[in-house]
Protein backbone atom coordinates (compact mmCIF):
# COMPACT_ATOMS: atom_id res chain seq x y z
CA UNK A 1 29.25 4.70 -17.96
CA UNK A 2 26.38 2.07 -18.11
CA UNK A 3 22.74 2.98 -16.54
CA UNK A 4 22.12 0.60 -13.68
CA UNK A 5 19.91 -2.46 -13.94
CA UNK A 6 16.52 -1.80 -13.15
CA UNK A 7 14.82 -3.40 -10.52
CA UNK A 8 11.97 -5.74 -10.79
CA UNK A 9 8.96 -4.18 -9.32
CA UNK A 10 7.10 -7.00 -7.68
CA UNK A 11 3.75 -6.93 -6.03
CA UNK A 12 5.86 -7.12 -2.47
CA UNK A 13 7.78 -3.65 -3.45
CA UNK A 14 4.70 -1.73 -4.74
CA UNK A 15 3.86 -2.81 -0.96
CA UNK A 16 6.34 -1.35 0.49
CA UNK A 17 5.83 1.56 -1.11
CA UNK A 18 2.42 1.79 -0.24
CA UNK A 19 3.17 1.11 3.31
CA UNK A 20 5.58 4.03 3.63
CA UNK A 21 3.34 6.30 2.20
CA UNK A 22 0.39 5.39 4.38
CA UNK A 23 2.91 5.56 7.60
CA UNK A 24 3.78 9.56 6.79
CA UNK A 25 0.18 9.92 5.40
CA UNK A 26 -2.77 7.80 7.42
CA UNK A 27 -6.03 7.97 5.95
CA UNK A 28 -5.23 8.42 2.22
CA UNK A 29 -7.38 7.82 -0.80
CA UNK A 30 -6.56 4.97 -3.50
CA UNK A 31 -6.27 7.93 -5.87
CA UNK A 32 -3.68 9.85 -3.19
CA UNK A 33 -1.89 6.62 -2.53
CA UNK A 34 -1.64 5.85 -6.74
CA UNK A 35 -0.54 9.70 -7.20
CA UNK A 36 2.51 8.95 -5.20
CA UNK A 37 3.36 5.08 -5.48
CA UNK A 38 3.27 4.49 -8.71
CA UNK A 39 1.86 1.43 -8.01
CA UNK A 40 -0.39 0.60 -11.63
CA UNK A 41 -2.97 -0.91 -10.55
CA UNK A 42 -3.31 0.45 -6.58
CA UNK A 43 -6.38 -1.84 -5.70
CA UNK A 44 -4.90 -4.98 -6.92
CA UNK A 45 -2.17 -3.70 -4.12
CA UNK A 46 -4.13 -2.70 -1.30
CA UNK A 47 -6.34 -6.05 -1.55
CA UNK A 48 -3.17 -8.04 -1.26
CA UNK A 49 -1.28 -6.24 1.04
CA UNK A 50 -3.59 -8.04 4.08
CA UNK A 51 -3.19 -11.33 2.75
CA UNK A 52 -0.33 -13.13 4.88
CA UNK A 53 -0.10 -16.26 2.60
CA UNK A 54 1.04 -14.08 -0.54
CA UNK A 55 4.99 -13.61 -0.04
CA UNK A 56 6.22 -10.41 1.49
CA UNK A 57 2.41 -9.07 2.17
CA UNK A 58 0.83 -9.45 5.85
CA UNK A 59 0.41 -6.26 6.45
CA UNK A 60 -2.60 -4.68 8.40
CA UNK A 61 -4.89 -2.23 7.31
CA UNK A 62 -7.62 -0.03 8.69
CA UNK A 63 -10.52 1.09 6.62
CA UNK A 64 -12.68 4.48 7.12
CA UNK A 65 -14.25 6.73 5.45
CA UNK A 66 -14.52 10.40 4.32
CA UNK A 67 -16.20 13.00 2.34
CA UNK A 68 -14.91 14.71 -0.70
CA UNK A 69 -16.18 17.46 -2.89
CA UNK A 70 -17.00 16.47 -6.48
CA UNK A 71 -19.00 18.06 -9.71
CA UNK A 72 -17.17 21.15 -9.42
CA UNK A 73 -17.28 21.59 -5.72
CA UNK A 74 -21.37 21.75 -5.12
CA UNK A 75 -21.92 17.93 -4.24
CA UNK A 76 -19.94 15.25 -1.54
CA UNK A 77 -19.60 11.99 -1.75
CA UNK A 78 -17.72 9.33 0.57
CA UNK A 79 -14.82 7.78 -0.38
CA UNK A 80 -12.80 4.94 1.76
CA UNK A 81 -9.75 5.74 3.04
CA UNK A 82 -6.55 3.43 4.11
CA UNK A 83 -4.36 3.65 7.26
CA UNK A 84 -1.35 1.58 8.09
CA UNK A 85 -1.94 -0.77 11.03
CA UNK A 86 1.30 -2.76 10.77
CA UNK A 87 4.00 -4.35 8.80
CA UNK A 88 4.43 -8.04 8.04
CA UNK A 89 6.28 -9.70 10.85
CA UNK A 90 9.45 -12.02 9.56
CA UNK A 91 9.22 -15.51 10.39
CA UNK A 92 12.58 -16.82 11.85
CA UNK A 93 14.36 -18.97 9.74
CA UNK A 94 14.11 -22.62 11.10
CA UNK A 95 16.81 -24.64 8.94
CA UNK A 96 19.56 -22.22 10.39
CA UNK A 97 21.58 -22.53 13.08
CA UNK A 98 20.97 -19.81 15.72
């Protein structure tokens, strides 16, 4: 029995990935989001994912902030968070027949 062929993991599939992630998890940290996604490099991802000329990316994206503990729990600092806004939409198809 032969393994199956691996799939190419373009930029527009780490996407998708991403986007799934944020929709069960809004708010999530580029190191929460790279945990999970597997995406290797994550901010290379979430700066194209807006970008509507790049094929298969369009998607919207909100932006905030929060506060996370750091040198061993005693300090804060903010770090941005990500939320899902929406998905690409699909552009009909104009040389077919409808």
């Amino acid at each position: 029995m032969t393994a199956p062929k691996p799939q190419p993991d373009d930029r527009a599939a780490q996407a998708a990935r991403v986007a799934d992630y944020l929709e069960q998890h809004p708010h999530a940290t580029q190191k929460e989001i790279d945990a999970v996604c597997d995406t290797g490099c994550i901010s290379k991802v979430l700066s194209d994912m807006p970008r509507p000329e790049l094929l298969g990316m369009g998607y919207g994206l909100a932006y905030g902030c929060r506060e996370v503990l750091c040198v061993a729990g005693t300090k804060r600092r903010p770090v941005r968070t990500y939320a899902l806004l929406h998905r690409p939409r699909t552009q009909p198809d104009l040389f077919t027949a409808t």
